[in-house]
N, C-alpha and C. Protein backbone atom coordinates (compact mmCIF):
# COMPACT_ATOMS: atom_id res chain seq x y z
N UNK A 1 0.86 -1.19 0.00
CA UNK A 1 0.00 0.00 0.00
C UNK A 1 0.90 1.25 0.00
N UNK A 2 0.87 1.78 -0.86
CA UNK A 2 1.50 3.15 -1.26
C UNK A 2 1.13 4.24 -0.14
N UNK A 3 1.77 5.51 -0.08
CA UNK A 3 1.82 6.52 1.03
C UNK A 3 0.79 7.15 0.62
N UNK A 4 0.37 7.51 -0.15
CA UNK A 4 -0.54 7.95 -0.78
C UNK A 4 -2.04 7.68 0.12
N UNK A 5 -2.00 6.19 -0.11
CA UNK A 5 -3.35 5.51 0.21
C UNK A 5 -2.73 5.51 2.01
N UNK A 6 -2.30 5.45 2.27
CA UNK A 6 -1.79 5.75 4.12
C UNK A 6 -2.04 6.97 4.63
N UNK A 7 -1.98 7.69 3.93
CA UNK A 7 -2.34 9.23 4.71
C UNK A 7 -3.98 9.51 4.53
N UNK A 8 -4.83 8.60 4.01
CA UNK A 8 -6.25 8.73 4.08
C UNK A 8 -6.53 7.60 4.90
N UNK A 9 -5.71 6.62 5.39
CA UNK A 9 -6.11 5.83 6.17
C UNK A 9 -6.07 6.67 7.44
N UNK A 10 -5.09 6.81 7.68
CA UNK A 10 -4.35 7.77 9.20
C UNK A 10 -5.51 8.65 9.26
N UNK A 11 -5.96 9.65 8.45
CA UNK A 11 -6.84 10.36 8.78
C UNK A 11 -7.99 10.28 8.99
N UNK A 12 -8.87 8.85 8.13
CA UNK A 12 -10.00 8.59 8.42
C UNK A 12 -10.08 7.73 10.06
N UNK A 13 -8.73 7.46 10.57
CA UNK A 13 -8.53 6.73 11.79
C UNK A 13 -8.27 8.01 12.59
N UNK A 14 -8.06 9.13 12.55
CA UNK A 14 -7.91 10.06 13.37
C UNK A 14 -9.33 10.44 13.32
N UNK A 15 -10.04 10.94 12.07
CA UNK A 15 -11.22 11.07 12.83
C UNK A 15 -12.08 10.61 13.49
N UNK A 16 -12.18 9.09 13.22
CA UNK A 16 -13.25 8.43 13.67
C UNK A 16 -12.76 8.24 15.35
N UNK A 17 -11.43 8.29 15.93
CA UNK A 17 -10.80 8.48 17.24
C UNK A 17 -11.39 9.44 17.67
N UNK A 18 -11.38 10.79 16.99
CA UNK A 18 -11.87 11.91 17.78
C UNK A 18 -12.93 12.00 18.04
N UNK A 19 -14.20 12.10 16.73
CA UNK A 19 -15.21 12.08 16.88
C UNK A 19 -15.88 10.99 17.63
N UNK A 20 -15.46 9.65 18.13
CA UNK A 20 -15.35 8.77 18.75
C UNK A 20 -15.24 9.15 20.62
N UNK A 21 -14.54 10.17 21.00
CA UNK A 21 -13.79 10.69 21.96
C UNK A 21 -15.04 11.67 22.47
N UNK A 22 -15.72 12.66 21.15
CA UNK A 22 -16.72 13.36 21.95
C UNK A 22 -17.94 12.83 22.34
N UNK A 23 -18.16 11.29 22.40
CA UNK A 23 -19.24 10.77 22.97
C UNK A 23 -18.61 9.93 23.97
N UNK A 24 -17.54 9.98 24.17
CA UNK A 24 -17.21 8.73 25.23
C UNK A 24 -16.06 9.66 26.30
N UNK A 25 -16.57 9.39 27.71
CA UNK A 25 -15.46 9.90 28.18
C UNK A 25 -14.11 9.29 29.07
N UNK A 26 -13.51 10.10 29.70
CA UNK A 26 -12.50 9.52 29.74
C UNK A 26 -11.15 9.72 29.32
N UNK A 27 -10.81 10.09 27.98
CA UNK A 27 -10.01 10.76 27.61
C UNK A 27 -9.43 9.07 26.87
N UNK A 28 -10.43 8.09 26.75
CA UNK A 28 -9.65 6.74 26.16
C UNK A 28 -9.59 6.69 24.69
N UNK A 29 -9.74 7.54 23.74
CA UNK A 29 -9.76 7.15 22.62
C UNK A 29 -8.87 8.61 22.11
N UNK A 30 -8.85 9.70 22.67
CA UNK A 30 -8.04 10.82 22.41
C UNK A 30 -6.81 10.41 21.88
N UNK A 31 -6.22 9.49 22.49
CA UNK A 31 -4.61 9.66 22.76
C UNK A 31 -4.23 8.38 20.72
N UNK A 32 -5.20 7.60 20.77
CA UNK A 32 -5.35 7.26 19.32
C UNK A 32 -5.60 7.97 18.09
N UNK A 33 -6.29 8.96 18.82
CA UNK A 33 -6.61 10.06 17.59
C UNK A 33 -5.30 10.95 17.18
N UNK A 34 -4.69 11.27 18.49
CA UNK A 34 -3.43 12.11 18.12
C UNK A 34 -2.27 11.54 17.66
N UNK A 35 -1.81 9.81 17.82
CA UNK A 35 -1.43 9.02 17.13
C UNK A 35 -1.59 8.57 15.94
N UNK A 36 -2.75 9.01 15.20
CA UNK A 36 -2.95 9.08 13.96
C UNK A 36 -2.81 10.27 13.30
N UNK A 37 -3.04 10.85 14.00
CA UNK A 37 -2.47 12.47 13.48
C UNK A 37 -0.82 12.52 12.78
N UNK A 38 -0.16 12.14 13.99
CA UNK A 38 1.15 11.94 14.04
C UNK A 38 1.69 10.91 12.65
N UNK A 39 1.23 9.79 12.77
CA UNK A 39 0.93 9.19 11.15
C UNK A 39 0.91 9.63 10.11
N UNK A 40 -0.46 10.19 10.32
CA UNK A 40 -0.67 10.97 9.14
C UNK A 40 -0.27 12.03 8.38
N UNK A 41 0.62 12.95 9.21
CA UNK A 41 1.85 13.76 8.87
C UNK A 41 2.98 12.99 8.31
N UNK A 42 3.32 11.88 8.65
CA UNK A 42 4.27 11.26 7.99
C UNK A 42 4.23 10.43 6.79
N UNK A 43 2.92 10.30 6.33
CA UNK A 43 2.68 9.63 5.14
C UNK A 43 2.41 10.85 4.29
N UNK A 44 2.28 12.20 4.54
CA UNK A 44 2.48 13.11 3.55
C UNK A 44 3.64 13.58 3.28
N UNK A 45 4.29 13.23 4.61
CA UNK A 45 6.23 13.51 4.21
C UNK A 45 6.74 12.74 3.42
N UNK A 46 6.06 11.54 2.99
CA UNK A 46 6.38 10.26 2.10
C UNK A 46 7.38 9.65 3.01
N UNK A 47 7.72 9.35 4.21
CA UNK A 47 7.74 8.77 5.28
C UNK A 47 7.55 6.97 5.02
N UNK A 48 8.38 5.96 5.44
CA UNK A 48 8.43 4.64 5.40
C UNK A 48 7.13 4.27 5.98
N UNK A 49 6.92 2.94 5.46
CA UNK A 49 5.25 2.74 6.60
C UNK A 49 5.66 2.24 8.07
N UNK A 50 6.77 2.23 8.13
CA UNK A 50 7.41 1.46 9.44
C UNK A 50 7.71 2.76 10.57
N UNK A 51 8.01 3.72 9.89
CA UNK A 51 8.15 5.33 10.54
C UNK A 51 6.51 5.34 10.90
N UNK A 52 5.78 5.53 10.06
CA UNK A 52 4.00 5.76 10.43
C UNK A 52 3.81 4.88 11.50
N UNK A 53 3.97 3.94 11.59
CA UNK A 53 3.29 3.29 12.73
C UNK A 53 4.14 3.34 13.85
N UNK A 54 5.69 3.60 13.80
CA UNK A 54 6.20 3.83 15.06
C UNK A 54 5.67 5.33 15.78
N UNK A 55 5.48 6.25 14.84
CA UNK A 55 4.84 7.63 15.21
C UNK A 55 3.94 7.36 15.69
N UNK A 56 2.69 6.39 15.30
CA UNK A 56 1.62 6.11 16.06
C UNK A 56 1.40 5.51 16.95
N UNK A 57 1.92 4.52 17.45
CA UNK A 57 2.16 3.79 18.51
C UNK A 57 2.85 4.47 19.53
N UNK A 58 4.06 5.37 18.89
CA UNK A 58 4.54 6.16 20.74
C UNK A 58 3.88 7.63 20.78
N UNK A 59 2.90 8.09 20.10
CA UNK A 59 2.12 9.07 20.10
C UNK A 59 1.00 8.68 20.74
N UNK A 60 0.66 7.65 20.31
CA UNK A 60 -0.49 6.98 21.45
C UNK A 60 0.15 6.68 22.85
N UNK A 61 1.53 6.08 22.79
CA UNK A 61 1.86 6.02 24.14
C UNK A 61 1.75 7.09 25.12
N UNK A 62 2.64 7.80 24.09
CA UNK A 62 3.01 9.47 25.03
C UNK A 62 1.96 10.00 25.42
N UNK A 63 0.78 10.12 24.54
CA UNK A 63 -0.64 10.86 24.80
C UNK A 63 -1.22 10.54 25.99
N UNK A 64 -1.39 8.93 25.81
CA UNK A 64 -2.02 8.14 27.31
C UNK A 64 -1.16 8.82 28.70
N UNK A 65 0.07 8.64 28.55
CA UNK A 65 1.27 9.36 30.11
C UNK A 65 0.67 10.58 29.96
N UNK A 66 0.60 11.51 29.21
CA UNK A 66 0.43 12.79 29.77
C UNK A 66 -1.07 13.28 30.12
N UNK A 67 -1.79 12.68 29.26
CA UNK A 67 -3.26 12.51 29.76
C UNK A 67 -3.71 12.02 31.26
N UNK A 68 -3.63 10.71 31.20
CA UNK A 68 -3.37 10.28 32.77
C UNK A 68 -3.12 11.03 34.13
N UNK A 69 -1.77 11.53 33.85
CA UNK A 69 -1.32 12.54 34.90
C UNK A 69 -1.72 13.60 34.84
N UNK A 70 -2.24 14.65 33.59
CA UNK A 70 -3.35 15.43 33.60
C UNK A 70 -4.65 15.47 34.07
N UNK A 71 -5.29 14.29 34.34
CA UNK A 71 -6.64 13.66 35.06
C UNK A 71 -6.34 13.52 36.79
N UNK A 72 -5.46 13.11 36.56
CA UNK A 72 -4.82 12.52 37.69
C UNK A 72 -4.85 13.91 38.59
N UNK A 73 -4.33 14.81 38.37
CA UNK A 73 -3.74 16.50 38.84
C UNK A 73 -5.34 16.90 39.01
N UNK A 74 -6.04 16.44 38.43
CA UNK A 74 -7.43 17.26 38.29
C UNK A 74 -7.92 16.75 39.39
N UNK A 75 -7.91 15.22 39.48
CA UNK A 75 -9.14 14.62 40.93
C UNK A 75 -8.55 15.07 41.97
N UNK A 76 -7.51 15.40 41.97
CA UNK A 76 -6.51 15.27 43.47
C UNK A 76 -7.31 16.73 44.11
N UNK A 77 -7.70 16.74 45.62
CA UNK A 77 -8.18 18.07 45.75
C UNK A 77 -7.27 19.30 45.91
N UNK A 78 -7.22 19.93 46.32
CA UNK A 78 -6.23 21.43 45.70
C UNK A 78 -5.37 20.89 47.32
N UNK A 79 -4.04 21.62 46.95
CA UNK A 79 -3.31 21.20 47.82
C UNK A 79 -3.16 22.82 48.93
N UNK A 80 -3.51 23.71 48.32
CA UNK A 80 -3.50 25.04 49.26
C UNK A 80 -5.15 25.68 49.70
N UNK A 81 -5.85 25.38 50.66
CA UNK A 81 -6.87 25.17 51.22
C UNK A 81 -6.87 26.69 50.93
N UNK A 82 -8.58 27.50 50.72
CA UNK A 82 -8.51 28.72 50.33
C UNK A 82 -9.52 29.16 51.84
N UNK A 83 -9.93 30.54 51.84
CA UNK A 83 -10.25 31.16 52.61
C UNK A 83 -10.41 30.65 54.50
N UNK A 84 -11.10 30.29 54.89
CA UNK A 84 -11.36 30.16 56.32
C UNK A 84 -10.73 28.60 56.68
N UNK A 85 -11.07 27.82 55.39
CA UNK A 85 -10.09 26.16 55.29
C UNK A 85 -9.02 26.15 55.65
N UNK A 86 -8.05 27.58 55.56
CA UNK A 86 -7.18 27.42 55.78
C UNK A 86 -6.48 27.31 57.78
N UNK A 87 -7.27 27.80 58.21
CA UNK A 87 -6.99 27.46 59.40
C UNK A 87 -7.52 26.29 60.26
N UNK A 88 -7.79 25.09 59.49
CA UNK A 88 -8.02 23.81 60.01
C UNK A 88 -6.54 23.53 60.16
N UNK A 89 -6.65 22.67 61.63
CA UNK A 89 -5.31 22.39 62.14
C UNK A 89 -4.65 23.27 62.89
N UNK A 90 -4.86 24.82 62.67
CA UNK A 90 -4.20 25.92 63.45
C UNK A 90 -5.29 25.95 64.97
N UNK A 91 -4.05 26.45 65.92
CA UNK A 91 -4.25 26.28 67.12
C UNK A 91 -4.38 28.22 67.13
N UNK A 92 -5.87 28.55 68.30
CA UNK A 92 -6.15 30.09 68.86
C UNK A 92 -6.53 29.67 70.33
N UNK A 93 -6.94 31.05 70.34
CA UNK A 93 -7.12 31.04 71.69
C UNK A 93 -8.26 32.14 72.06
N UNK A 94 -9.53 30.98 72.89
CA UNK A 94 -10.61 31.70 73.25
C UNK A 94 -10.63 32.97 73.86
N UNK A 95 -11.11 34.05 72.93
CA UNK A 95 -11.27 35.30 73.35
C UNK A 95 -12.67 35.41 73.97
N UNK A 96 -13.75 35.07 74.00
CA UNK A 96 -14.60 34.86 74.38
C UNK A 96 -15.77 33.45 74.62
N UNK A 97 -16.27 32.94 76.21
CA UNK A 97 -16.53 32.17 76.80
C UNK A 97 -17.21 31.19 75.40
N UNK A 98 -16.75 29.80 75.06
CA UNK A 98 -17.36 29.34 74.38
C UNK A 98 -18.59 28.19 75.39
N UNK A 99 -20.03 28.66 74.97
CA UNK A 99 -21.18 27.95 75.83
C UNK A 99 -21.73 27.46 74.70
N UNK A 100 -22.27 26.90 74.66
CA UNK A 100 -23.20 26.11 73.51
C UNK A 100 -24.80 26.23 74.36
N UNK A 101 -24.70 26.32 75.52
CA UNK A 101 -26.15 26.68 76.12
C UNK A 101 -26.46 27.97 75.43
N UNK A 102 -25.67 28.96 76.13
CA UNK A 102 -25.92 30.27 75.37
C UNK A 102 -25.57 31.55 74.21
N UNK A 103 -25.22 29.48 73.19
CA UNK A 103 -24.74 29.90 71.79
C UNK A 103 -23.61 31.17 71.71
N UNK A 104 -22.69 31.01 72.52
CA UNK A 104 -21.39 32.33 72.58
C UNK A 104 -20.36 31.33 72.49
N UNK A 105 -19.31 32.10 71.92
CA UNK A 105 -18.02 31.79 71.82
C UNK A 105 -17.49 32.29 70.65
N UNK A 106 -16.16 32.43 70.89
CA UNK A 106 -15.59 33.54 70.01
C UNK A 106 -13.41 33.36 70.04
N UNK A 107 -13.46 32.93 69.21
CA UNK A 107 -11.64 32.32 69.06
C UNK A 107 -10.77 33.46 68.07
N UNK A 108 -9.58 33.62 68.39
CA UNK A 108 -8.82 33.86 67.58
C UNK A 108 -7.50 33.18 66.91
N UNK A 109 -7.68 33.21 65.75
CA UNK A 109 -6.75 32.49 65.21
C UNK A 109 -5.52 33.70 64.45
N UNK A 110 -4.39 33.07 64.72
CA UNK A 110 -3.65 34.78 63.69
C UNK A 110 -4.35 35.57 64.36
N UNK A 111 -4.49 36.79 63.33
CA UNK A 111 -4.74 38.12 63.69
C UNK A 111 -6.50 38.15 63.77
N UNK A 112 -6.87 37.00 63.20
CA UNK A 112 -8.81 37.13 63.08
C UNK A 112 -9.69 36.67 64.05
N UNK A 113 -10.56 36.87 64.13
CA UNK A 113 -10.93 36.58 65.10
C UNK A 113 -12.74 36.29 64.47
N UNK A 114 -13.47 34.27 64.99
CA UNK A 114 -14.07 33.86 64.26
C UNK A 114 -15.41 33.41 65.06
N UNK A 115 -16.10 33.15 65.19
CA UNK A 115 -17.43 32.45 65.96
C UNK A 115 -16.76 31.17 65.94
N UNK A 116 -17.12 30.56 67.28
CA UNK A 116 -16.51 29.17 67.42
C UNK A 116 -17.46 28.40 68.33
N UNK A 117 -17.25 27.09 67.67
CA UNK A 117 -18.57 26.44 68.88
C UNK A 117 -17.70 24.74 68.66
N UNK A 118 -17.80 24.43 69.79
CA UNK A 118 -17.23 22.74 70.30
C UNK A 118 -18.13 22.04 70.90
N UNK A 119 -18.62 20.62 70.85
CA UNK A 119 -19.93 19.87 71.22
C UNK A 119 -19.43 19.20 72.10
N UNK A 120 -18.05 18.73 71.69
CA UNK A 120 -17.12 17.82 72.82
C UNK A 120 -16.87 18.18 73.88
N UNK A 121 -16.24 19.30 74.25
CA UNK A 121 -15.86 19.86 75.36
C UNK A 121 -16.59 20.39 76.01
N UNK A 122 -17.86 20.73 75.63
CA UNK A 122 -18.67 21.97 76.22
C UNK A 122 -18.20 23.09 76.56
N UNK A 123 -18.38 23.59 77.56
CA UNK A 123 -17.68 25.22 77.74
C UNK A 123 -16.25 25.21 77.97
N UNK A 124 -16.03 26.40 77.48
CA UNK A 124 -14.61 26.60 77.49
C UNK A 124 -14.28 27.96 77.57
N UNK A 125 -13.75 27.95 78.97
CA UNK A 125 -12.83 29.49 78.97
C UNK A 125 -12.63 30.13 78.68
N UNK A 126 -12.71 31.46 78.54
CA UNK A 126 -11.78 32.55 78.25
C UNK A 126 -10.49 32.64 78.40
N UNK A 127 -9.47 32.35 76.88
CA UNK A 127 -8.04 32.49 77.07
C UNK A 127 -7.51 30.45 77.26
N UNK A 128 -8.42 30.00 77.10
CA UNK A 128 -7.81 28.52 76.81
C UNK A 128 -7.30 28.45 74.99
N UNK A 129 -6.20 27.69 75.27
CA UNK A 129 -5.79 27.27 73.53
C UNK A 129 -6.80 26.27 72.92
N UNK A 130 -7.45 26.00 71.56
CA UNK A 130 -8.18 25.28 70.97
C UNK A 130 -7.27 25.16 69.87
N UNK A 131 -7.52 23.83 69.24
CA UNK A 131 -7.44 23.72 67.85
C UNK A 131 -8.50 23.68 66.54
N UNK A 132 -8.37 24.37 65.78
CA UNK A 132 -9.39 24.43 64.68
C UNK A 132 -9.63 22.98 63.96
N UNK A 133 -10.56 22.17 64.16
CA UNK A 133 -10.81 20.81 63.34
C UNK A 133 -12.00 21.09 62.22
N UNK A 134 -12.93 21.82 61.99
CA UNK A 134 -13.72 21.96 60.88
C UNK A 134 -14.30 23.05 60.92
N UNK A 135 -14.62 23.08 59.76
CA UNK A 135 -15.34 24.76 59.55
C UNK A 135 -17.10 24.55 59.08
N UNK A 136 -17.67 24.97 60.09
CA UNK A 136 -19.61 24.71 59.91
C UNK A 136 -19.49 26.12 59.62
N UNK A 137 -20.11 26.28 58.49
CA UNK A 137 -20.69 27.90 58.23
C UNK A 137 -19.72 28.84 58.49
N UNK A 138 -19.99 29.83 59.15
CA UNK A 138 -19.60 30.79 59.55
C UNK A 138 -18.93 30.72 60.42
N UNK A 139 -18.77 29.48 61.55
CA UNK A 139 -18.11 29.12 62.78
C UNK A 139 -17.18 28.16 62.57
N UNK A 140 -16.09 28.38 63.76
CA UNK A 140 -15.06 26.96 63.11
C UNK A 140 -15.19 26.34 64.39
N UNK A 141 -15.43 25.02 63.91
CA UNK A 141 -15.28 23.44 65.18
C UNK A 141 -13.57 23.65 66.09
N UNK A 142 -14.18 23.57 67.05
CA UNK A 142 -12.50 23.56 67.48
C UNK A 142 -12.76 22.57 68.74
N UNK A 143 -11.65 21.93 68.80
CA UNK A 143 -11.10 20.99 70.25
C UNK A 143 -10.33 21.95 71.33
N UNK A 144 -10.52 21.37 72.69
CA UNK A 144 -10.04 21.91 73.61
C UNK A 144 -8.73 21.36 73.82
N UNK A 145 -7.75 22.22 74.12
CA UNK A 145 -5.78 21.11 73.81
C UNK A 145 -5.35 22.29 75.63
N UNK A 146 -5.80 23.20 76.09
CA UNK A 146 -5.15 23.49 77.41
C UNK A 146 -5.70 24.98 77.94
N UNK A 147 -6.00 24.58 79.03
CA UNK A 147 -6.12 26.15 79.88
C UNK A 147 -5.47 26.88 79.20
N UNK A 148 -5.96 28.27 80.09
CA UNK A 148 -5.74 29.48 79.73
C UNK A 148 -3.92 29.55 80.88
N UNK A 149 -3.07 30.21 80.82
CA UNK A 149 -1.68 30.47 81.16
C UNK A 149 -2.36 30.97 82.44
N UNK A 150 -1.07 31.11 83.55
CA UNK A 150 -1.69 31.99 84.82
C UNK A 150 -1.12 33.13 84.63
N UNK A 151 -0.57 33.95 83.64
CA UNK A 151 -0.60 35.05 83.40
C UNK A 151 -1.49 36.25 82.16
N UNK A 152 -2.71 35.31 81.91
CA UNK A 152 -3.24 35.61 80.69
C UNK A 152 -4.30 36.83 81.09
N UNK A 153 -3.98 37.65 80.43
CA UNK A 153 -4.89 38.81 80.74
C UNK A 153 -6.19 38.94 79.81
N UNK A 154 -7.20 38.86 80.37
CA UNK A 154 -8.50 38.83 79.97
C UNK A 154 -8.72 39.94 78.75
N UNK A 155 -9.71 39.17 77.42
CA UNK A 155 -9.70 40.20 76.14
C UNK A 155 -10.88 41.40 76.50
N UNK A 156 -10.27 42.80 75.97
CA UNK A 156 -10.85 43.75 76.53
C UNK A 156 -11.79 43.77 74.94
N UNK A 157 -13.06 44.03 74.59
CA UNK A 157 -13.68 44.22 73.59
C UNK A 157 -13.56 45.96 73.33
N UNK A 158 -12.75 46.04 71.97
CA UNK A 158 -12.61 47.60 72.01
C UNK A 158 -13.70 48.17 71.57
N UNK A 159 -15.03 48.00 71.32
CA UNK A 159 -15.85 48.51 70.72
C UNK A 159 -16.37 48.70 72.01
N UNK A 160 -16.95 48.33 73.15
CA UNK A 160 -17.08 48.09 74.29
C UNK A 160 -16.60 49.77 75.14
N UNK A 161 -16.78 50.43 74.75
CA UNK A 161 -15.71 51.78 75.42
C UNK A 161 -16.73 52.31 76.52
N UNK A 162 -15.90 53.06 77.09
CA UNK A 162 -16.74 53.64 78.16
C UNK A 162 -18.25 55.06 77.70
N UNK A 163 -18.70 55.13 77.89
CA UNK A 163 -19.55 56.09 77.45
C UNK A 163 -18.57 57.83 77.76
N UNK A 164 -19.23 58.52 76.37
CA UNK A 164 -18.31 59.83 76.45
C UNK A 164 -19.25 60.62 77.04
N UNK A 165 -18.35 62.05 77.53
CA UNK A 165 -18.74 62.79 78.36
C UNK A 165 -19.60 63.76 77.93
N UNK A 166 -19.72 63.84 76.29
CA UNK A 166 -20.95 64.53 75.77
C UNK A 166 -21.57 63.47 74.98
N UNK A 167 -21.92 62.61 75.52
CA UNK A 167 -22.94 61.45 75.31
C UNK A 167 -24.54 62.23 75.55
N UNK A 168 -25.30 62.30 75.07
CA UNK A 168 -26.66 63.13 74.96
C UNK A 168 -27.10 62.77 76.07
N UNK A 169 -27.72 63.91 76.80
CA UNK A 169 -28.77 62.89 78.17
C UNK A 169 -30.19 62.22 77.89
N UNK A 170 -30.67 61.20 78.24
CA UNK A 170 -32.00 60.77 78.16
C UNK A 170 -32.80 61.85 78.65
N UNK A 171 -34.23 61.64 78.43
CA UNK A 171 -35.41 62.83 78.54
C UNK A 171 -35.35 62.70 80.26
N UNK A 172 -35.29 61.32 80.94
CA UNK A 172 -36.11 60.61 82.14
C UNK A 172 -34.46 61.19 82.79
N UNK A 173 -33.34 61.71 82.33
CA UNK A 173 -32.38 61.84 83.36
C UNK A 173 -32.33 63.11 83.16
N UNK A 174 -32.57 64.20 82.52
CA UNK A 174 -32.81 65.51 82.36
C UNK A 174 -34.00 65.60 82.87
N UNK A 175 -35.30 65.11 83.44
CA UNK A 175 -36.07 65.31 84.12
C UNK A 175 -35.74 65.03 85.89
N UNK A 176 -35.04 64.07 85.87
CA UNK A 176 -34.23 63.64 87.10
C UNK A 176 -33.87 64.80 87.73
N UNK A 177 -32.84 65.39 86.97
CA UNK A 177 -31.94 66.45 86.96
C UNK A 177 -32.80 67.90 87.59
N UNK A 178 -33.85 67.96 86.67
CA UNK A 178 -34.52 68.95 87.04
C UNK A 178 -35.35 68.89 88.31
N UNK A 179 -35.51 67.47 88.81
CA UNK A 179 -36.45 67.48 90.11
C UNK A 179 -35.43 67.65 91.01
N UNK A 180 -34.09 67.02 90.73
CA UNK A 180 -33.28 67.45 91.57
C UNK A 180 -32.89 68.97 92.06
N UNK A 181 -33.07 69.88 91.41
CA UNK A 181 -32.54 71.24 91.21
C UNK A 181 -33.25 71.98 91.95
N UNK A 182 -34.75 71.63 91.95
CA UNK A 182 -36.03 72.06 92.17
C UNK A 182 -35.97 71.61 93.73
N UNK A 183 -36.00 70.49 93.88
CA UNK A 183 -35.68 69.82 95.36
C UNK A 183 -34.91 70.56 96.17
N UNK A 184 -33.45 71.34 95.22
CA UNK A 184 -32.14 71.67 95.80
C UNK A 184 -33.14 73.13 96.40
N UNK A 185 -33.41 73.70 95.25
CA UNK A 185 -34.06 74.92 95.51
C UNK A 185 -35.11 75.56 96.64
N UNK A 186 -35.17 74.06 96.45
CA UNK A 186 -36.71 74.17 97.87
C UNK A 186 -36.43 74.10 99.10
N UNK A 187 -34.50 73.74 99.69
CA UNK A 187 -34.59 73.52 100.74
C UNK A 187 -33.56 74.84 100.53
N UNK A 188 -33.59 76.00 100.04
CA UNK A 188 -33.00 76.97 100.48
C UNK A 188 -33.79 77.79 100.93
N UNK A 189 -33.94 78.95 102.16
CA UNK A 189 -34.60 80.08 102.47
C UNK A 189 -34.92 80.80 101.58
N UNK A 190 -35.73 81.11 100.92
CA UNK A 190 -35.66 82.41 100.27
C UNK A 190 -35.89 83.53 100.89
N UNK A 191 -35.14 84.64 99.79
CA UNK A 191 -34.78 86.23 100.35
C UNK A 191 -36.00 87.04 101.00
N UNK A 192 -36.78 87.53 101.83
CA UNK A 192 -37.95 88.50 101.78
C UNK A 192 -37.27 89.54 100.92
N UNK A 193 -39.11 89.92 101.13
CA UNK A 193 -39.33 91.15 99.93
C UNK A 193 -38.84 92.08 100.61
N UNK A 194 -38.59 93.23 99.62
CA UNK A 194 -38.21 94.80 100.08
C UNK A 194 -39.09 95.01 100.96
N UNK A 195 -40.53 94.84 100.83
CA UNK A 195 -41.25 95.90 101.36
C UNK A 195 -42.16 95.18 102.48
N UNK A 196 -41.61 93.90 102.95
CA UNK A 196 -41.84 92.86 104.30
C UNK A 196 -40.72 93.23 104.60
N UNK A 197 -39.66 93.62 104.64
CA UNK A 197 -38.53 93.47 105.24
C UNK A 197 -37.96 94.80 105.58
N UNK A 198 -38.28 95.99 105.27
CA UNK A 198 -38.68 97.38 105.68
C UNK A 198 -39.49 98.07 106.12
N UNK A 199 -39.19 98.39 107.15
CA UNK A 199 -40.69 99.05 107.85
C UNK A 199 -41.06 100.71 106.96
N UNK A 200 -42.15 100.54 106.51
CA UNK A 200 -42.72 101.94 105.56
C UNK A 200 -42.68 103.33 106.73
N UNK A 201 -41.78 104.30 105.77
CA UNK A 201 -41.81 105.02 107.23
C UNK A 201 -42.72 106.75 106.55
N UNK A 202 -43.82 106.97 107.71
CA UNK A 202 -44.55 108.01 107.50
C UNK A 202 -44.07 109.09 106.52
């Protein structure tokens, strides 16, 4: 069989591989198609028929290895855990009382600081170390791993501030205010009049 008649073989075998490939998945018939490809370039180079089929056979080989490990890379799950995932395994420390009665608790991990709730341990301290084991929602699962240090100084909530000194008064403490004043007023003497307090003289 002449080169001629080989390079319409190769190609009618490349297509029927490919078009073959978009109904089946897997990636099992691809790596034949591009092995015929490979062929089929060489029977237009006028190429030996012994060259064509070695092209096709390690074009199919090669295709299958790099395919494979291309699939392969895909199932595997990502190896750098993204947003809040990433602190599974990292150890914080309860900034606020974790209760599961009265749904509170509050951890910091790094610099953030996350809603935290544990079923195992039940409550847990203020200022004990936890470790992060899963992330529910918005909250991360954490285990209890040790008290709080005996030098740990309790977290101050900075939003928490003291009230300022031109903080507006309520109506009921400006009325306060005023009964007070009134009260003050009432237990002072007042002045007599000019004209009780001078005798009118002829």
């Amino acid at each position: 069989m002449d080169n001629e008649l080989w390079r319409w073989v190769w190609v009618a075998v490349a297509m029927v591989m490919g078009i073959g490939e978009i109904f089946t998945a897997g990636f099992f018939l691809l790596p034949f198609a591009l092995g015929a490809v490979l062929a089929a370039a060489a029977a237009w180079l006028d190429l030996h028929g012994a060259v064509q089929w070695l092209l096709f056979f390690g074009g199919t080989t090669v295709s299958m290895l790099v395919l494979r490990r291309f699939m392969g890379r895909q199932d595997r799950p990502d190896d750098l855990p993204v947003g809040a995932n990433r602190y599974i395994g990292m150890s914080g420390r309860v900034v606020e009382v974790i209760d599961p009665v009265n749904n509170t608790g509050r951890v910091r991990v790094e610099s953030d600081e996350w809603r935290a709730a544990c079923q195992e341990a039940g409550r847990i301290e203020e200022g004990s170390l936890v470790r992060v084991v899963a992330l529910a929602g918005t909250k991360l699962q954490v285990e209890f791993v040790e008290p709080p240090p005996d030098d740990y100084v309790p977290h101050v909530d900075p939003t928490a501030a003291a009230p300022s000194r031109d903080a507006p008064v309520s109506p009921a403490d400006h009325d306060a205010g005023d009964g007070g004043s009134d009260a003050a007023g009432a237990d002072q003497p007042t002045a007599p009049d000019d004209e009780t307090a001078t005798p009118r003289s002829d």
